[in-house]
PDB file of N, CA and C in Angstrom:
ATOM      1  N   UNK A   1     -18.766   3.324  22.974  1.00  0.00           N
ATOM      2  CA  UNK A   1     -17.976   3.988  21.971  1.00  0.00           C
ATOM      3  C   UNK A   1     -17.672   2.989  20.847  1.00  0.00           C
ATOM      4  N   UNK A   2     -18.397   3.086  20.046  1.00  0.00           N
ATOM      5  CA  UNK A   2     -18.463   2.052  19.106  1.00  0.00           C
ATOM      6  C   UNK A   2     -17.071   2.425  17.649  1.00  0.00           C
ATOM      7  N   UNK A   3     -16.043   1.513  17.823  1.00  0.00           N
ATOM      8  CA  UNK A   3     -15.251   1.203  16.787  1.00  0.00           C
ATOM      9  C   UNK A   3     -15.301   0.622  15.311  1.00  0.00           C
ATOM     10  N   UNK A   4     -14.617   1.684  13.825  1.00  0.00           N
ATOM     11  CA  UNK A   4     -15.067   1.150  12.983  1.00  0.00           C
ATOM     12  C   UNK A   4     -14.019   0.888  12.148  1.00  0.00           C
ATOM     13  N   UNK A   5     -13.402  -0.371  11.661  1.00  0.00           N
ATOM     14  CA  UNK A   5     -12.310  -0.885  11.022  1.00  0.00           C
ATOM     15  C   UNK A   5     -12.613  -0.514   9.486  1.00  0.00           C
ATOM     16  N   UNK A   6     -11.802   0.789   8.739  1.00  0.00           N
ATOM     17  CA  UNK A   6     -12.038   1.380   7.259  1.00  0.00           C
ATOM     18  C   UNK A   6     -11.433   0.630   6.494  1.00  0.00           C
ATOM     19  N   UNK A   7     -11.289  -0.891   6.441  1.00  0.00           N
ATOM     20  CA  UNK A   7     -10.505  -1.740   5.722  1.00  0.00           C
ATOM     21  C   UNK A   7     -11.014  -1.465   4.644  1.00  0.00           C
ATOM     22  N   UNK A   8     -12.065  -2.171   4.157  1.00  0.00           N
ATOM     23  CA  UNK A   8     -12.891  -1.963   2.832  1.00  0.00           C
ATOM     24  C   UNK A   8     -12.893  -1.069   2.612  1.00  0.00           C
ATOM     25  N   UNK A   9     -12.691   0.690   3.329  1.00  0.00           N
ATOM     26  CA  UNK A   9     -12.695   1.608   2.218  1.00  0.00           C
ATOM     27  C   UNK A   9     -11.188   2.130   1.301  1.00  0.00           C
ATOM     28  N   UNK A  10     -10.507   1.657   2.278  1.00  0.00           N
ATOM     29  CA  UNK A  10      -8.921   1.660   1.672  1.00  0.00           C
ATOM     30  C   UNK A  10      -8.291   1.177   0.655  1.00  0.00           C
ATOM     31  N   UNK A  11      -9.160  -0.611   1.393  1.00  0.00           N
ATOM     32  CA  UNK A  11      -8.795  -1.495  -0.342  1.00  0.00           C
ATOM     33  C   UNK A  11      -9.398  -0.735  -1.744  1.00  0.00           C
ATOM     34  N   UNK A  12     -10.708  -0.541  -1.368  1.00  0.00           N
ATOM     35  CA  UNK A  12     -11.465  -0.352  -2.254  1.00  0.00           C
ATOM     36  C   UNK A  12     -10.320   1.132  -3.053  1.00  0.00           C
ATOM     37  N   UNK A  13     -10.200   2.402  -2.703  1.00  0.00           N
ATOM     38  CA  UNK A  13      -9.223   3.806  -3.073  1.00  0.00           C
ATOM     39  C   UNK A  13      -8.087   3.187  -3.500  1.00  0.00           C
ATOM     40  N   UNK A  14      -7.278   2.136  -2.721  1.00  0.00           N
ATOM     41  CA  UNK A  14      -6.455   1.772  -3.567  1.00  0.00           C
ATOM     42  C   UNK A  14      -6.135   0.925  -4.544  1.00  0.00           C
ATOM     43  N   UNK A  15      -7.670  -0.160  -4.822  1.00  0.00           N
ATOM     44  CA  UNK A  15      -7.836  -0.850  -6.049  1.00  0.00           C
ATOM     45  C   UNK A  15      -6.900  -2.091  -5.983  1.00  0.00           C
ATOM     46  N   UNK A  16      -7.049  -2.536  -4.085  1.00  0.00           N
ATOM     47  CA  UNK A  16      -6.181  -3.579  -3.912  1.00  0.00           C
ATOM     48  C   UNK A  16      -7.240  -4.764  -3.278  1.00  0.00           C
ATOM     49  N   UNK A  17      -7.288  -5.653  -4.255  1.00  0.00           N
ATOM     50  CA  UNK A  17      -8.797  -6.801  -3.298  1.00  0.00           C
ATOM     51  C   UNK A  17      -8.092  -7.415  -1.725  1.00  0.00           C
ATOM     52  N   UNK A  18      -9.331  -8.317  -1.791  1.00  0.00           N
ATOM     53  CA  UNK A  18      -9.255  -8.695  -0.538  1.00  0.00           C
ATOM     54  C   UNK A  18      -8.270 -10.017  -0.385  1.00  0.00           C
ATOM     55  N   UNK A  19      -8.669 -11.081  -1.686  1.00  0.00           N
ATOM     56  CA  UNK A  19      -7.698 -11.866  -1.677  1.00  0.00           C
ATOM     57  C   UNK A  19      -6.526 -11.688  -2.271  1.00  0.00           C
ATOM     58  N   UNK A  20      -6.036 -10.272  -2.740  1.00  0.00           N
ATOM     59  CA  UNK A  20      -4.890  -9.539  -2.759  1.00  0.00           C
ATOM     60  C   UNK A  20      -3.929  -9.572  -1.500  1.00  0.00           C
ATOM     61  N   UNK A  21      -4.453  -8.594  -0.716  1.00  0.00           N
ATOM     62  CA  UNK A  21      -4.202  -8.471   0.717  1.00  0.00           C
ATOM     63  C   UNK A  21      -3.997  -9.673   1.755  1.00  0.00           C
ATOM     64  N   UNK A  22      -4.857 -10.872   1.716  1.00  0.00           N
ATOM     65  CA  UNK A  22      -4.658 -11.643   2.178  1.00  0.00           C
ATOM     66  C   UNK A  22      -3.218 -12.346   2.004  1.00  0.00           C
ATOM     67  N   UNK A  23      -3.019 -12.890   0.445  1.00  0.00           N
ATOM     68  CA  UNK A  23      -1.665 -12.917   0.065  1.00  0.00           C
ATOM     69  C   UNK A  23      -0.431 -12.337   0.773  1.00  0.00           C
ATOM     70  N   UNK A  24      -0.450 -10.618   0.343  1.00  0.00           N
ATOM     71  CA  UNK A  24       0.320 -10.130   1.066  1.00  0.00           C
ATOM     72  C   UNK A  24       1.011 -10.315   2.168  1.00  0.00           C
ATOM     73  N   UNK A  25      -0.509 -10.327   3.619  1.00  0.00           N
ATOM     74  CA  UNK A  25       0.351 -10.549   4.515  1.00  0.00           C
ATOM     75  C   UNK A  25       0.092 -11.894   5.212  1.00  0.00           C
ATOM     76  N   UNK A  26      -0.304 -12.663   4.340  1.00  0.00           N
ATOM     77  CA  UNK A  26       0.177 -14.283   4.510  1.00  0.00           C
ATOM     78  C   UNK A  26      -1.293 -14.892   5.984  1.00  0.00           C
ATOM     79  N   UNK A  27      -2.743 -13.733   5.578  1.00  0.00           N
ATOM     80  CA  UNK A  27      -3.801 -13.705   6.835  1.00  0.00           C
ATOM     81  C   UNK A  27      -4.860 -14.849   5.850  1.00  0.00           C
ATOM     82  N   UNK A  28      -5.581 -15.380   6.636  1.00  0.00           N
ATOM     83  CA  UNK A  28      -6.498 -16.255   6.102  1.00  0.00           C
ATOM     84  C   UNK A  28      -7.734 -15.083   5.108  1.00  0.00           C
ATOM     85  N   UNK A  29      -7.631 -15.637   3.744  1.00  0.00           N
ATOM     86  CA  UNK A  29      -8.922 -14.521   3.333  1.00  0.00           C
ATOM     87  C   UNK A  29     -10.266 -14.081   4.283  1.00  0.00           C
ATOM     88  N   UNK A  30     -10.532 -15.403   4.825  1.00  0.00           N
ATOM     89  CA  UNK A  30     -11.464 -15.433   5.725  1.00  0.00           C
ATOM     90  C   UNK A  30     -11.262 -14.140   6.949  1.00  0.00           C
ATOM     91  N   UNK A  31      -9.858 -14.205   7.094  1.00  0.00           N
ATOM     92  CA  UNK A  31      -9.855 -12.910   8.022  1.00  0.00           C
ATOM     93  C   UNK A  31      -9.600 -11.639   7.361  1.00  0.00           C
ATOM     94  N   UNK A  32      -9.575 -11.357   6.098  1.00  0.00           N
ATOM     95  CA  UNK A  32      -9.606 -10.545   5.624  1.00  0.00           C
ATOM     96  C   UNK A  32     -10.718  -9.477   5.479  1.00  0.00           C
ATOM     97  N   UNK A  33     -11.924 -10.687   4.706  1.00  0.00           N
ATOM     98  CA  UNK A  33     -13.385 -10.972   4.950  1.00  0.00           C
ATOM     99  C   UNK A  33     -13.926 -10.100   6.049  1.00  0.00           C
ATOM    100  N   UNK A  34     -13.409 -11.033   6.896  1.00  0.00           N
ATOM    101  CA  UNK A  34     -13.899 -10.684   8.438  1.00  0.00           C
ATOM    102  C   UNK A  34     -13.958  -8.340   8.707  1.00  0.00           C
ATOM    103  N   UNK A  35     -12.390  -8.707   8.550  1.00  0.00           N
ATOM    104  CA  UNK A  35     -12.478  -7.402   9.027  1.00  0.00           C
ATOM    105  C   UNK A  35     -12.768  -6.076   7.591  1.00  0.00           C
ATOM    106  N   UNK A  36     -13.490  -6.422   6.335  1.00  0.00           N
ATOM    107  CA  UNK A  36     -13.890  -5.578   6.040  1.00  0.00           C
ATOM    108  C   UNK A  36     -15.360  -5.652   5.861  1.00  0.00           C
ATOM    109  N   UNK A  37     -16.208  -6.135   6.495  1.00  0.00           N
ATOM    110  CA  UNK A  37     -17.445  -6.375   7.033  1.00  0.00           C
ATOM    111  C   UNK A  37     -17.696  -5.586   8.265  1.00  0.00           C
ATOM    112  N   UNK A  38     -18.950  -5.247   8.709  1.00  0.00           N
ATOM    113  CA  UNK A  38     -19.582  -4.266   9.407  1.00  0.00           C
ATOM    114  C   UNK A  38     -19.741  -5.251  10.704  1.00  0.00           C
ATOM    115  N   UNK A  39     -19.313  -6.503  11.250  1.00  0.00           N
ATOM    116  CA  UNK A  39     -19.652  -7.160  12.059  1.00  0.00           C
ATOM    117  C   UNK A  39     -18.457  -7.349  12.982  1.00  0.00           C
ATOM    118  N   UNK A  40     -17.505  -6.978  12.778  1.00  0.00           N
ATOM    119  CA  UNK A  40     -16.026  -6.783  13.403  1.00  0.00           C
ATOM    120  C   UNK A  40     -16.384  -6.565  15.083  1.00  0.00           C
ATOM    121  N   UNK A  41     -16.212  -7.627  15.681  1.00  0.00           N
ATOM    122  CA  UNK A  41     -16.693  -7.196  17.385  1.00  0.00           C
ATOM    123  C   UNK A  41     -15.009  -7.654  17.848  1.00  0.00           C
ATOM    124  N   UNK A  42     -14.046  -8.123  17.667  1.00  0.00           N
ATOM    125  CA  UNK A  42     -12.603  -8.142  17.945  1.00  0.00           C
ATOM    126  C   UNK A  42     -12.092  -8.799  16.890  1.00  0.00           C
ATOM    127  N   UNK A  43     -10.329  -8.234  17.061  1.00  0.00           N
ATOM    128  CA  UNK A  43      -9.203  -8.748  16.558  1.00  0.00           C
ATOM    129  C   UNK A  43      -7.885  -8.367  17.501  1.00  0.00           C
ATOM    130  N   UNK A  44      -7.007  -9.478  16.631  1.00  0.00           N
ATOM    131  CA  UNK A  44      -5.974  -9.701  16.897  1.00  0.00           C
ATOM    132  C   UNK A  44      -4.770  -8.302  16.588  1.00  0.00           C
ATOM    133  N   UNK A  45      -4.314  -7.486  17.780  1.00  0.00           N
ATOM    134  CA  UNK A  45      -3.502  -6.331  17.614  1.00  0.00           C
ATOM    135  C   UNK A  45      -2.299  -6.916  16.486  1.00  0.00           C
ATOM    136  N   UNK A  46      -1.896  -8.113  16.561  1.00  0.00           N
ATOM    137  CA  UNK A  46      -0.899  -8.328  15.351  1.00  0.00           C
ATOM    138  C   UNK A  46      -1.203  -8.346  14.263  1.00  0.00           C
ATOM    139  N   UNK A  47      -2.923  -9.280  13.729  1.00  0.00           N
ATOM    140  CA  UNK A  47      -3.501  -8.844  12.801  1.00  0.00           C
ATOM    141  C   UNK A  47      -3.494  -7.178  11.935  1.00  0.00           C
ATOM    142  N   UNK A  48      -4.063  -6.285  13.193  1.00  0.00           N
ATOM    143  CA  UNK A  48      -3.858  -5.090  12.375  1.00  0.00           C
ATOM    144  C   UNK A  48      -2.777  -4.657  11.906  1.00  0.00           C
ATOM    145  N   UNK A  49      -1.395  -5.179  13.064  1.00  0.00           N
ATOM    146  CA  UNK A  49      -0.322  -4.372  12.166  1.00  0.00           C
ATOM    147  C   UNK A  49       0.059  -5.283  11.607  1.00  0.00           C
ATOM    148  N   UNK A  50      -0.012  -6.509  10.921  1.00  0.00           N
ATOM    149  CA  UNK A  50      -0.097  -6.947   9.483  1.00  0.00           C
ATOM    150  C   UNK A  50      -0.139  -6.077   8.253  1.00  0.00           C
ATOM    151  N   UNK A  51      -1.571  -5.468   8.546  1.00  0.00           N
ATOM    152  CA  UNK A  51      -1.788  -5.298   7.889  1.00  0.00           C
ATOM    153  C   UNK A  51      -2.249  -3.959   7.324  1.00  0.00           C
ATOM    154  N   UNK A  52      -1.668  -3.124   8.336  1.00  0.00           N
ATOM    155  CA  UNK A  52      -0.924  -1.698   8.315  1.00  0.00           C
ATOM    156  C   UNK A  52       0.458  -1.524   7.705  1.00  0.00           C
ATOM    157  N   UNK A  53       1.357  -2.179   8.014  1.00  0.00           N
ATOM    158  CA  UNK A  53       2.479  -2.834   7.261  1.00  0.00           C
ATOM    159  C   UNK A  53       2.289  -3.101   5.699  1.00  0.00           C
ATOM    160  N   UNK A  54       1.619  -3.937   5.875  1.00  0.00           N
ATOM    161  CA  UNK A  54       1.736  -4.221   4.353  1.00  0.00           C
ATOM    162  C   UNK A  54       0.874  -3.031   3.368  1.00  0.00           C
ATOM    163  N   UNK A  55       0.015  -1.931   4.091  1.00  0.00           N
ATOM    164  CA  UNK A  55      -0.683  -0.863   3.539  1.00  0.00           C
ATOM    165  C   UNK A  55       0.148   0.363   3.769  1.00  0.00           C
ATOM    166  N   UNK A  56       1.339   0.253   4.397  1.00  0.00           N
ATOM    167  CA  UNK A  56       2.043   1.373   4.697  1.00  0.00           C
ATOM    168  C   UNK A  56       1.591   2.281   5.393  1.00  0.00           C
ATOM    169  N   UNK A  57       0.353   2.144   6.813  1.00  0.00           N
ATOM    170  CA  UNK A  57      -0.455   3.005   6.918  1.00  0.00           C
ATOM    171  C   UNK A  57      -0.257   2.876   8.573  1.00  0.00           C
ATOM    172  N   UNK A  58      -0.497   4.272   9.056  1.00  0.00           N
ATOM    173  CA  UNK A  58      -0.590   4.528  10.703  1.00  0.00           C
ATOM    174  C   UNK A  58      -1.822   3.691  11.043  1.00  0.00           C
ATOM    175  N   UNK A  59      -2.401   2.806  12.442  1.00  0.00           N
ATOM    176  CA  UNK A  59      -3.293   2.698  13.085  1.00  0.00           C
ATOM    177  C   UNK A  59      -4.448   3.299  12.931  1.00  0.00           C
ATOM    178  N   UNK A  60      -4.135   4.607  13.024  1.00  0.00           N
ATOM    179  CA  UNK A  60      -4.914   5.916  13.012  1.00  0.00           C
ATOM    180  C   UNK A  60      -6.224   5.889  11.975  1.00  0.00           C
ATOM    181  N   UNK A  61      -5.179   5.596  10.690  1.00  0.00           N
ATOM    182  CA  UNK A  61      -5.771   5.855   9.878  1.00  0.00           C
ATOM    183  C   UNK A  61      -7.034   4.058   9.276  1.00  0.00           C
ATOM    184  N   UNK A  62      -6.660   3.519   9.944  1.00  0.00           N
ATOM    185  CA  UNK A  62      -7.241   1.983   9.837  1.00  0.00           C
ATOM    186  C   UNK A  62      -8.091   2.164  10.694  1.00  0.00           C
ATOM    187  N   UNK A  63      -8.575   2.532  11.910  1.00  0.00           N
ATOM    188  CA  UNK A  63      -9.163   2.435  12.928  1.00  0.00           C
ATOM    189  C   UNK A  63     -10.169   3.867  13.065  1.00  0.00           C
ATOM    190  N   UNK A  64     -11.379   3.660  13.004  1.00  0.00           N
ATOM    191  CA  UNK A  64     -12.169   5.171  13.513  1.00  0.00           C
ATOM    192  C   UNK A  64     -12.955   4.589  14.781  1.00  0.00           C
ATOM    193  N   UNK A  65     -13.199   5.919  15.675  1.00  0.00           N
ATOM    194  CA  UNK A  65     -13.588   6.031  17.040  1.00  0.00           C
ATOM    195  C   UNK A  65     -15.042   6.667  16.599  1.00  0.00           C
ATOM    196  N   UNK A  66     -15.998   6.107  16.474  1.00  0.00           N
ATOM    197  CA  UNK A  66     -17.394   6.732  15.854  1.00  0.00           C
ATOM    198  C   UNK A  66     -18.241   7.628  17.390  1.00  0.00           C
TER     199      UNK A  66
END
């Protein structure tokens, strides 16, 4: 059941970059990077709600079950 992190399509709708976001919630760009790339094989559950938090956004909507 392959998992797909919609980071990049969010930033992208809301016209917020990556080393934007990074800023925000204080994550290495590099992990920013990381998780809006197609190569995402794990992360850190605090990572995401970083950075759900700082997007104002449910899990739900960060995370698809393909």
């Amino acid at each position: 059941m392959p998992i797909k992190i919609k980071l990049k399509e969010i930033l992208k709708a809301r016209g917020i970059s990556q080393r934007e976001l990074a800023r925000l919630t204080g994550l290495r760009p590099n992990t920013i990077s990381h998780l809006c790339s197609d190569q995402v094989d794990r992360v850190y559950l605090s990572t995401l709600e970083k950075v759900c938090k700082v997007l104002d956004i449910d899990i739900q909507e960060l995370i698809e079950v393909e």
